[in-house]
C-alpha atoms as a PDB file:
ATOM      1  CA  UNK A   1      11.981  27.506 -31.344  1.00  0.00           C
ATOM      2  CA  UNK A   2      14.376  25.001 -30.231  1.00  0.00           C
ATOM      3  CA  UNK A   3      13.301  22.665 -27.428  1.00  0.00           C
ATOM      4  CA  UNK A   4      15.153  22.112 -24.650  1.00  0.00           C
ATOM      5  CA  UNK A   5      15.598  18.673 -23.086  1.00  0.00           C
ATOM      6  CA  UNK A   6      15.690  18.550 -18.834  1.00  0.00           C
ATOM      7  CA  UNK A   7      19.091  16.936 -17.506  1.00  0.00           C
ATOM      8  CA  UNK A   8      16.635  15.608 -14.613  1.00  0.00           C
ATOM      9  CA  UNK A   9      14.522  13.852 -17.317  1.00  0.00           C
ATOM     10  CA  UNK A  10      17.971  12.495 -19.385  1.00  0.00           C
ATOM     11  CA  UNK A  11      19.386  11.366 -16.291  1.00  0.00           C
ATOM     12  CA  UNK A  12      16.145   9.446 -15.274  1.00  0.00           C
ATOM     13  CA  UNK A  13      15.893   8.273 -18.994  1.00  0.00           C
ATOM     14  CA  UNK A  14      19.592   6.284 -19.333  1.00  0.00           C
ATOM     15  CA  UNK A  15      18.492   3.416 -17.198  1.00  0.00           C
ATOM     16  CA  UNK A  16      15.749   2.820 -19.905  1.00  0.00           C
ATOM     17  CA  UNK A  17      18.680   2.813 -22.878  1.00  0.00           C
ATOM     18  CA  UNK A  18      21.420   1.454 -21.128  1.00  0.00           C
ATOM     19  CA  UNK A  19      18.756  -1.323 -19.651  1.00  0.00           C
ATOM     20  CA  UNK A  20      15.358  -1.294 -21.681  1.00  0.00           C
ATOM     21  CA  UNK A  21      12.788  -2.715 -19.273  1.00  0.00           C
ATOM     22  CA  UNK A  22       9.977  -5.147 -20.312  1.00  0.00           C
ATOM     23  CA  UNK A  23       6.303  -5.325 -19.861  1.00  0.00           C
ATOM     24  CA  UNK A  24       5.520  -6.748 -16.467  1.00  0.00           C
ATOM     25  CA  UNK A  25       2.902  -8.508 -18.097  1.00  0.00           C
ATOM     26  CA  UNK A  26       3.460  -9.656 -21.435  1.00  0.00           C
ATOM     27  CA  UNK A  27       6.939  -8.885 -22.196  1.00  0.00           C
ATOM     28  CA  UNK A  28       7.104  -6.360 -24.576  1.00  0.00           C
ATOM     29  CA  UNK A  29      10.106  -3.467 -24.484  1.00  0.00           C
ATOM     30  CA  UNK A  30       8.303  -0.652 -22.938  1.00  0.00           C
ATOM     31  CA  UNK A  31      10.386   2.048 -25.205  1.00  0.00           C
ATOM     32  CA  UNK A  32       9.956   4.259 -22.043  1.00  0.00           C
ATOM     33  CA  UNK A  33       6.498   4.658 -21.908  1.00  0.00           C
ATOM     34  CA  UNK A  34       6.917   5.208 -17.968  1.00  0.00           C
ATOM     35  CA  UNK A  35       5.123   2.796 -16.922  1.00  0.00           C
ATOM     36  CA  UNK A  36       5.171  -0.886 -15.380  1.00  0.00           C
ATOM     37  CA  UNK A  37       2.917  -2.354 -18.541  1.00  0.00           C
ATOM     38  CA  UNK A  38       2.464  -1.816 -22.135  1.00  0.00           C
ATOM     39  CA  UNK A  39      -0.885   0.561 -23.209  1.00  0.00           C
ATOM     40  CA  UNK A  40      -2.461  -3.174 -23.967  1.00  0.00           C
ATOM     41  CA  UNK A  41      -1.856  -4.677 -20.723  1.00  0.00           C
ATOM     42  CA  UNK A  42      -2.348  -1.614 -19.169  1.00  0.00           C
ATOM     43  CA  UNK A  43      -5.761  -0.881 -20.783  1.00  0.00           C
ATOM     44  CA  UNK A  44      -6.546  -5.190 -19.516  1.00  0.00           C
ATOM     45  CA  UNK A  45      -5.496  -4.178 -15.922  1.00  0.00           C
ATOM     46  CA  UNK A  46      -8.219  -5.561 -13.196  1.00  0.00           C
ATOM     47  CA  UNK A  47      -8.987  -1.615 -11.852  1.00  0.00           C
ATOM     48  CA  UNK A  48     -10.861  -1.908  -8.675  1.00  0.00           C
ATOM     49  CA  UNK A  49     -13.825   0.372  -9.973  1.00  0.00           C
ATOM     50  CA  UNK A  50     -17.442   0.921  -8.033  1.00  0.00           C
ATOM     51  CA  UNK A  51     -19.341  -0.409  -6.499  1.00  0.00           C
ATOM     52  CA  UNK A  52     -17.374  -1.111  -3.363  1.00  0.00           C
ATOM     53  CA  UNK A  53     -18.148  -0.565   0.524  1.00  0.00           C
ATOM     54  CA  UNK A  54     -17.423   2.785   0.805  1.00  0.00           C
ATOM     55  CA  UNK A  55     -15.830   1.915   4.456  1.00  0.00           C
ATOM     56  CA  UNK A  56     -13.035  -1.086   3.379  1.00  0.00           C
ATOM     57  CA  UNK A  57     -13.482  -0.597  -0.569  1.00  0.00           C
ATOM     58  CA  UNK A  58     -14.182  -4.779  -0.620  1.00  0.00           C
ATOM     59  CA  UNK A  59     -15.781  -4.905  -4.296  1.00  0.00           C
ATOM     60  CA  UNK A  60     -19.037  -6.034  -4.703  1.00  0.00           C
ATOM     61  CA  UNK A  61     -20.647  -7.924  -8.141  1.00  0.00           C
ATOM     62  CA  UNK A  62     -23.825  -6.543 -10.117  1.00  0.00           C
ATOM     63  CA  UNK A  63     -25.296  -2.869  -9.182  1.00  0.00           C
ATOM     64  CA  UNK A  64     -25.604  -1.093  -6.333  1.00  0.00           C
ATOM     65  CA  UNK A  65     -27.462   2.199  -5.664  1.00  0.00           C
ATOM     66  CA  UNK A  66     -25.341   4.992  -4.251  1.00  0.00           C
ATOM     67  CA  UNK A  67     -22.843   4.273  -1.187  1.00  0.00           C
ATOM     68  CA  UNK A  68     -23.290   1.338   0.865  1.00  0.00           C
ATOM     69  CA  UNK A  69     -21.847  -0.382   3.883  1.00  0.00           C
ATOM     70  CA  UNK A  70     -20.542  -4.343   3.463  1.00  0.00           C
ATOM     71  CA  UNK A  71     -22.132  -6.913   5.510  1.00  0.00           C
ATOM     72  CA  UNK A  72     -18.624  -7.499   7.592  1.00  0.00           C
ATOM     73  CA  UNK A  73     -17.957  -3.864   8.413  1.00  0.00           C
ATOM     74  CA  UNK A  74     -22.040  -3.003   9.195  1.00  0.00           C
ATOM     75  CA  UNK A  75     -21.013  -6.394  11.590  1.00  0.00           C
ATOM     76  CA  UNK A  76     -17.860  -5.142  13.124  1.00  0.00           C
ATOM     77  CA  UNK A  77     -17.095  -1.724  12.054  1.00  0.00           C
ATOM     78  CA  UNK A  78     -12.794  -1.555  11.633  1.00  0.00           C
ATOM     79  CA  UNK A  79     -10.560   0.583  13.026  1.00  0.00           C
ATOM     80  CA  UNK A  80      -9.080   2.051   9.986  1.00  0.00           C
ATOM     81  CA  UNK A  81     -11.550   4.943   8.827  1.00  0.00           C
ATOM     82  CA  UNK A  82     -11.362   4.360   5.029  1.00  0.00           C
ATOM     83  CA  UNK A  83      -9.437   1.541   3.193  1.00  0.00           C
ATOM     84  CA  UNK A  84      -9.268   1.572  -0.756  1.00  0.00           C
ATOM     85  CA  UNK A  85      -7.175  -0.635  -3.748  1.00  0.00           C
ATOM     86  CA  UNK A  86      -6.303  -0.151  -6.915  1.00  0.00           C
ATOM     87  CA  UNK A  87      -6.968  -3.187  -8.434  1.00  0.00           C
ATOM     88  CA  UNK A  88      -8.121  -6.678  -8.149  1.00  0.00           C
ATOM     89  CA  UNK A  89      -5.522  -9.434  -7.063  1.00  0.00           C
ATOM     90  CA  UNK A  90      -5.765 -10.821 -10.612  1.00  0.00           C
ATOM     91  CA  UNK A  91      -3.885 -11.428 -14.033  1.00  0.00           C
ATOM     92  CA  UNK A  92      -0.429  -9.796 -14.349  1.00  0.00           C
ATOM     93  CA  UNK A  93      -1.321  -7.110 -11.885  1.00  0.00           C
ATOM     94  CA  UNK A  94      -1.452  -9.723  -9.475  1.00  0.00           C
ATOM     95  CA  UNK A  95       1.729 -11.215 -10.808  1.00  0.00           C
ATOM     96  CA  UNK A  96       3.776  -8.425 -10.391  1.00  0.00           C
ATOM     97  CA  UNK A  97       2.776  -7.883  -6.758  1.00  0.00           C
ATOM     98  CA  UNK A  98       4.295 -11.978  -6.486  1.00  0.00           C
ATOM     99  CA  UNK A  99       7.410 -10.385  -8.510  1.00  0.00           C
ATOM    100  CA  UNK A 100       7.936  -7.763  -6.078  1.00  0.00           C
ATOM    101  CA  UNK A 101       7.201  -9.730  -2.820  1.00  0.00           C
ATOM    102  CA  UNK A 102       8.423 -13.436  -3.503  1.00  0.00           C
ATOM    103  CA  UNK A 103      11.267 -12.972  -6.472  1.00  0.00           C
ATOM    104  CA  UNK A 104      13.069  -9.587  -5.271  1.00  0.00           C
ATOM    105  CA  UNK A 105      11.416  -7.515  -8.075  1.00  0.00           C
ATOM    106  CA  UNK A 106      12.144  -4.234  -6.202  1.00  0.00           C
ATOM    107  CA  UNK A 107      12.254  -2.185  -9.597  1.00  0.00           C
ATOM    108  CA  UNK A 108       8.184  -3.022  -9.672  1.00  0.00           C
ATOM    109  CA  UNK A 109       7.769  -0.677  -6.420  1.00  0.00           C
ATOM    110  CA  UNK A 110       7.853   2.844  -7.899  1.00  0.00           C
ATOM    111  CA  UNK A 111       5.522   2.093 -10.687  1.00  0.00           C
ATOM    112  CA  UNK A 112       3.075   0.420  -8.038  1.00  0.00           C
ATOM    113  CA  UNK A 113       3.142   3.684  -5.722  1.00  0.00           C
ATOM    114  CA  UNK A 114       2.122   5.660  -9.030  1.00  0.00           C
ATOM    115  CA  UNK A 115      -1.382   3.826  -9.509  1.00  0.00           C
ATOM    116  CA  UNK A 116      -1.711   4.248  -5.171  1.00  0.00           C
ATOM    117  CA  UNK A 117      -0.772   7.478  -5.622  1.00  0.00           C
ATOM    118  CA  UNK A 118      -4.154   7.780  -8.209  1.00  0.00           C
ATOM    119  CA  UNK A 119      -6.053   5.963  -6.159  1.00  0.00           C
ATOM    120  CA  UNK A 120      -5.692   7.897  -2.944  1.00  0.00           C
ATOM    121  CA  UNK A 121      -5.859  11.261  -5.149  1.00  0.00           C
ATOM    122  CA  UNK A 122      -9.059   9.670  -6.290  1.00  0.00           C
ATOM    123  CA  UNK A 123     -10.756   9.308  -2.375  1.00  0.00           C
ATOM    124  CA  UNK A 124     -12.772  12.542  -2.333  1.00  0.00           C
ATOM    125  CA  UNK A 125     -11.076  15.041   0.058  1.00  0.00           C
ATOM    126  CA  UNK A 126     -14.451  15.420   2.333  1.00  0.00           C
ATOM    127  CA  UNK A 127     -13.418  11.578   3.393  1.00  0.00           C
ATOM    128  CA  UNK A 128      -9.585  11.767   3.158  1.00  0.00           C
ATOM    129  CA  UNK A 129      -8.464  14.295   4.984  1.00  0.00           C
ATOM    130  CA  UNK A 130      -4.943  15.767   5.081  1.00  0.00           C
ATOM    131  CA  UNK A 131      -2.381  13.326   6.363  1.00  0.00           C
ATOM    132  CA  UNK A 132       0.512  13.916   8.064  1.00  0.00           C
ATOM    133  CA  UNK A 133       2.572  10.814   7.243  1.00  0.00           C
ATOM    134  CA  UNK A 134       2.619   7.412   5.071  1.00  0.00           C
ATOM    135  CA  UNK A 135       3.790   4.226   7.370  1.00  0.00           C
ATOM    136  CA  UNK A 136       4.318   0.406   5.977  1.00  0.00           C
ATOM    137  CA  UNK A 137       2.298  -2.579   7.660  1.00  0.00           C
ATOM    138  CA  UNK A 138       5.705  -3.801   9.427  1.00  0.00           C
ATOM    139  CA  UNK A 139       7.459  -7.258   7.827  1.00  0.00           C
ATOM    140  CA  UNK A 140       7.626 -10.084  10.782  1.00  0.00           C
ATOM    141  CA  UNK A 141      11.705  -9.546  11.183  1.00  0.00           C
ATOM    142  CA  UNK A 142      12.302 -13.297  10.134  1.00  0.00           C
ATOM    143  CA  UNK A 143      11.026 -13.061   6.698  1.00  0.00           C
ATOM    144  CA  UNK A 144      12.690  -8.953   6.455  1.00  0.00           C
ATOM    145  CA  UNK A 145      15.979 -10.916   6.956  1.00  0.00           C
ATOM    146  CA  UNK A 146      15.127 -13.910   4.290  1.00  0.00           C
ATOM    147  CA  UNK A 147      14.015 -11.023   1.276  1.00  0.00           C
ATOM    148  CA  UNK A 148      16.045  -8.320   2.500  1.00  0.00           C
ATOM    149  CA  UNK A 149      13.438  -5.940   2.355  1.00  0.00           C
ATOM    150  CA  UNK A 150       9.811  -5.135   3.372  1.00  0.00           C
ATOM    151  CA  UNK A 151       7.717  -4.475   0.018  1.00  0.00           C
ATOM    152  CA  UNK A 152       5.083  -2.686   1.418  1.00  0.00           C
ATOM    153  CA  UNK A 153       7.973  -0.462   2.843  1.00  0.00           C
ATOM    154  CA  UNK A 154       9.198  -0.105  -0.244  1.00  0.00           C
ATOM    155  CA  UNK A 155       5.393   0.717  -1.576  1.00  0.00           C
ATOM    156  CA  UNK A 156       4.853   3.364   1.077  1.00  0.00           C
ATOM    157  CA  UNK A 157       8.249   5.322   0.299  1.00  0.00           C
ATOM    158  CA  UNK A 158       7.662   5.517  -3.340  1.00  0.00           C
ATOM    159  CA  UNK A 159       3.822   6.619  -2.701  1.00  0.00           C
ATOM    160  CA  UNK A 160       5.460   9.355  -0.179  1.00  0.00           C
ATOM    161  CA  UNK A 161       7.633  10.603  -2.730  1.00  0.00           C
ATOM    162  CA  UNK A 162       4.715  11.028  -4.915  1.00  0.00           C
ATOM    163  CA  UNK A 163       2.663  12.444  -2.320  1.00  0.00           C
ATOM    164  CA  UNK A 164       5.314  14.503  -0.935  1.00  0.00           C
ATOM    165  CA  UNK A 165       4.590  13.058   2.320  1.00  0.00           C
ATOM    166  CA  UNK A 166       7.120  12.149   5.125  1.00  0.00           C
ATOM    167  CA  UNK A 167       7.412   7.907   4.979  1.00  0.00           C
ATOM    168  CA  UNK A 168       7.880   6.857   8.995  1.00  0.00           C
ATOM    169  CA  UNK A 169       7.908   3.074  10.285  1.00  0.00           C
ATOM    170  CA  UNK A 170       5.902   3.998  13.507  1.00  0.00           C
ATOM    171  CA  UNK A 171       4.756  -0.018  13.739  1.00  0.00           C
ATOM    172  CA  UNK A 172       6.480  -2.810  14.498  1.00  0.00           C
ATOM    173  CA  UNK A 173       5.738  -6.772  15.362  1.00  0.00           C
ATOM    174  CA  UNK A 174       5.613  -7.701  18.378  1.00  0.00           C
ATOM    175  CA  UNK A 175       5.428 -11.223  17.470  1.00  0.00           C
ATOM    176  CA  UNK A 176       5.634 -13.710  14.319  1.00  0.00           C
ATOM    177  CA  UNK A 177       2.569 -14.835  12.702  1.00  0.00           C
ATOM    178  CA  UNK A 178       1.678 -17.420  10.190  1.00  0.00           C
ATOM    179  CA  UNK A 179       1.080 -16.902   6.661  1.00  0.00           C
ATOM    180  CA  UNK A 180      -2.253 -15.804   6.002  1.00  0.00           C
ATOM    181  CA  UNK A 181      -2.693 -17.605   2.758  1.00  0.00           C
ATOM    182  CA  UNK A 182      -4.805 -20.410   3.384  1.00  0.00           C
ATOM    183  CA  UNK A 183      -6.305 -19.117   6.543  1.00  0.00           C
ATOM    184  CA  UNK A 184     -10.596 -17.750   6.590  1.00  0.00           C
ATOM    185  CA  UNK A 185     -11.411 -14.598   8.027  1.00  0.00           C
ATOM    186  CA  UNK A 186     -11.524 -15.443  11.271  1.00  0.00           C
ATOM    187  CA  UNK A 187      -8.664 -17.188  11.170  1.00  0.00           C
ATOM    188  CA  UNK A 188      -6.852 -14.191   9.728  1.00  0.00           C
ATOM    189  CA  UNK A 189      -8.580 -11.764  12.608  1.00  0.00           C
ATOM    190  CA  UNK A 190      -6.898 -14.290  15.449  1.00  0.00           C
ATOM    191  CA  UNK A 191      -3.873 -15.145  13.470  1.00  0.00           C
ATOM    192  CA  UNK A 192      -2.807 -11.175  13.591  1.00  0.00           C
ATOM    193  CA  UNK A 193      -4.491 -10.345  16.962  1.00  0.00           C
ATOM    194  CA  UNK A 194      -1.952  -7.919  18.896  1.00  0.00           C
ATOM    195  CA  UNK A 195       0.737  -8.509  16.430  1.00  0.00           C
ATOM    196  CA  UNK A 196       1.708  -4.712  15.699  1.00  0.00           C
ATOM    197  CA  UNK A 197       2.762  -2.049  18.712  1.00  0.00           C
ATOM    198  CA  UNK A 198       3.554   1.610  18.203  1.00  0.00           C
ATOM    199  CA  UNK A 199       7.684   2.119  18.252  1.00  0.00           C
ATOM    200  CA  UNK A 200       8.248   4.513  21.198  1.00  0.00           C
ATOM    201  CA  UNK A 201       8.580   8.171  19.599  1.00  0.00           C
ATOM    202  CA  UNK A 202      11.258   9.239  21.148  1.00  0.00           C
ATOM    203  CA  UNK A 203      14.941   8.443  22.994  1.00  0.00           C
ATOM    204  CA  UNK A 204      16.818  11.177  25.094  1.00  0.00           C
ATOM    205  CA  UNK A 205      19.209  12.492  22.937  1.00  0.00           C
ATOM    206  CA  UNK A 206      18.303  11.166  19.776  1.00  0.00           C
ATOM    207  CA  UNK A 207      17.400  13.295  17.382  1.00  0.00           C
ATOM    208  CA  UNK A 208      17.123  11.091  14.961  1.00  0.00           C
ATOM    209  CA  UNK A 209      15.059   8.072  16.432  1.00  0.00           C
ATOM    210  CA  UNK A 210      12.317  10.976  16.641  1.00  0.00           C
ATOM    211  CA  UNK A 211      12.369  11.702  13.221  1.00  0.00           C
ATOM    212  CA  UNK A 212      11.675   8.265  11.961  1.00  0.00           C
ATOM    213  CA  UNK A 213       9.889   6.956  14.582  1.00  0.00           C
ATOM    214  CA  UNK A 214       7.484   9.898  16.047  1.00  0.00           C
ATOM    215  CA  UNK A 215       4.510  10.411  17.851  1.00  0.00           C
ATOM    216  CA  UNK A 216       1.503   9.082  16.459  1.00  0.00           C
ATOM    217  CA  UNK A 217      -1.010  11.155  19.011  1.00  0.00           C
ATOM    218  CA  UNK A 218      -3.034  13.458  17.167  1.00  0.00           C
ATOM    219  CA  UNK A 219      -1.913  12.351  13.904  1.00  0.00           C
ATOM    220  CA  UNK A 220      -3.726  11.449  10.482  1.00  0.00           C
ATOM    221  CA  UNK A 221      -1.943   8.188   8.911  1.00  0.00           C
ATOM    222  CA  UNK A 222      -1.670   6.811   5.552  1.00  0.00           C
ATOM    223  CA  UNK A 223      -1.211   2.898   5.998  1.00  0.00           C
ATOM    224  CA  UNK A 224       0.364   0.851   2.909  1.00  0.00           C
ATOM    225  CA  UNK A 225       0.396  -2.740   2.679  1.00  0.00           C
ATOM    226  CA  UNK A 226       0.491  -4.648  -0.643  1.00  0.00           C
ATOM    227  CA  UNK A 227      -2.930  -6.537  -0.589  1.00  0.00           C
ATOM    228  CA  UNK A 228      -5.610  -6.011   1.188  1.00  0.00           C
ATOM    229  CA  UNK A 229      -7.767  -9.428   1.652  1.00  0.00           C
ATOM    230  CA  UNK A 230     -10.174  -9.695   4.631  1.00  0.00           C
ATOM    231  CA  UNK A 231      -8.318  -6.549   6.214  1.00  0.00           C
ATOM    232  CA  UNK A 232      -7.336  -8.294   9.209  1.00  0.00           C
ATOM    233  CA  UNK A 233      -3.651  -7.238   8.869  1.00  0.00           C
ATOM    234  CA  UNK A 234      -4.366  -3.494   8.107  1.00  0.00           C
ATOM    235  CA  UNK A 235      -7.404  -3.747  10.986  1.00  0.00           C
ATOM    236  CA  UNK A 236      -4.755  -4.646  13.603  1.00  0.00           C
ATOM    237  CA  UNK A 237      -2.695  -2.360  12.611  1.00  0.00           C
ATOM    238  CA  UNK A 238      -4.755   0.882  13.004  1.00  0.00           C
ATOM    239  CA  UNK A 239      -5.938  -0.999  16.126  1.00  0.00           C
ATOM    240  CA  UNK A 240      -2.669  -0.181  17.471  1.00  0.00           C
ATOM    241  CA  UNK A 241      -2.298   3.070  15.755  1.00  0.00           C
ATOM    242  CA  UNK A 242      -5.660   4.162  17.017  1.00  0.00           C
ATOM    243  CA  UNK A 243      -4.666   2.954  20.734  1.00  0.00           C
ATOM    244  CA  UNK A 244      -1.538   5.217  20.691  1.00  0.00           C
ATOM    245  CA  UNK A 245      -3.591   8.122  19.984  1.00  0.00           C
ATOM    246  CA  UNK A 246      -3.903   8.469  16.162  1.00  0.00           C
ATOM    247  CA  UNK A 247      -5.963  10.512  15.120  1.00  0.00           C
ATOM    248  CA  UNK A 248      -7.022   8.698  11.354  1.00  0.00           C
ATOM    249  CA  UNK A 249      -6.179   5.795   9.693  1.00  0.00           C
ATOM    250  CA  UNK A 250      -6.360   5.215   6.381  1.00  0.00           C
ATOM    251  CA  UNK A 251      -5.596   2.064   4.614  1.00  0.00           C
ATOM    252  CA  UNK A 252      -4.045   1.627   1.241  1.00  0.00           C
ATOM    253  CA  UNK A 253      -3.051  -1.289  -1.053  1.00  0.00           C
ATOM    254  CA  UNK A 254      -2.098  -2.341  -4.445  1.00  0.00           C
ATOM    255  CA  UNK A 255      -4.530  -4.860  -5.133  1.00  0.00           C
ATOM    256  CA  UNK A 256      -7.976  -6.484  -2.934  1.00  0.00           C
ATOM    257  CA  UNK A 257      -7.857 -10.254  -2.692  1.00  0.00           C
ATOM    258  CA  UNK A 258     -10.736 -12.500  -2.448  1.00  0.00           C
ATOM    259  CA  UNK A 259     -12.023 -12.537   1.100  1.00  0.00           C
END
């Protein structure tokens, strides 16, 4: 039997031949293995595996017995209902995510929404939920101007396309904020503090503002960023999302920094 090759697969393959891409960590042609990282780095990858808080997924060292709540969110419980990563903001996972937010490495995006896409299929349905839409943590306009782009934007369409989800930027800033770097997790908490308002769902006569922008009430929300660190960032956000009438939140990132 002669087997037949897909135009929508030779079409998505000529990039690959016309343009071989390279292993985002060590360099290697990929010879379109489909994925961001050669089987070796891939197999070295820093997956974010148990145990972790089973309310912000923060990882935890040595073993713990069954599900457990972290000393920050027992504390000062979030807004967001669940938040989970797929890896650890470390080695040339963590260099990638620097690729695709500092040096315009856009092309890294769809094969980071693949491993959220696992992670979120992963999250047991009892505790997910259905969810009605994926939205970005919103880029402070000043630094969307500088890259041109808003990675975890980028991050939450390619996860929507995966999910088959709508993608809609219900947040915005409502004021700049300083890099949260170098700042603790306090400082992080105040830094971000009523930084992120729902966009207004809908304008007479525009059909299309309520499409991308709409109501929020009663709805269950996916929430991408790119890290997740002390959760601060995502925290304020579902603050806002939660104030507007939202239903769920739940948070999702490429890779959990060191809090």
């Amino acid at each position: 039997m002669t087997e037949t090759f897909p135009a929508s697969r030779l079409w998505r393959d000529i990039p690959d031949l016309l343009f071989p891409r390279q292993c985002e960590g060590c360099g290697v042609d990929l010879a379109g293995n489909g994925t961001l990282f050669c089987w070796d780095c891939l197999a070295a990858l820093p997956y974010l595996k148990p145990p972790f808080c089973a309310r912000c997924g923060d990882f935890v060292a040595g073993d713990v017995p069954g599900d457990f709540v972290c000393a920050s969110c027992a504390r000062r419980a979030p807004a967001f209902d669940l938040a989970r990563s797929a890896f650890r903001f470390d080695g040339a996972l963590a260099e990638a995510v620097r690729r695709l937010k500092y040096r315009a490495g856009v092309w890294i995006a769809p094969g980071l929404g693949a491993f959220l896409a696992e992670t979120w299929r992963a999250v047991p349905e009892a505790l997910r939920g259905r969810v009605d839409f994926v939205t970005p943590v919103p880029l402070a306009p000043e630094r969307s101007r500088e890259r041109g782009y808003n990675q975890a934007g980028l991050l939450a369409g390619a996860l929507a396309r995966r999910l088959r989800l709508p993608c809609r930027g219900v947040l915005r800033r409502t004021r700049g904020t300083k890099t949260q770097t170098k700042l603790s997790a306090q400082e992080r908490r105040q830094n971000v503090r009523g930084a992120f308002a729902v966009r207004a769902p809908y304008r007479a006569g525009n059909r299309l503002w309520s499409r991308w922008f709409p109501p929020v009430e009663g709805k269950r929300i996916l929430l991408v960023d790119d890290v997740i660190t002390t959760g601060a960032t995502v925290d304020e956000c579902a603050r806002a999302l939660k104030a507007a009438g939202a239903e769920a939140v739940y948070a999702l990132s490429v890779a959990r920094g060191n809090g």
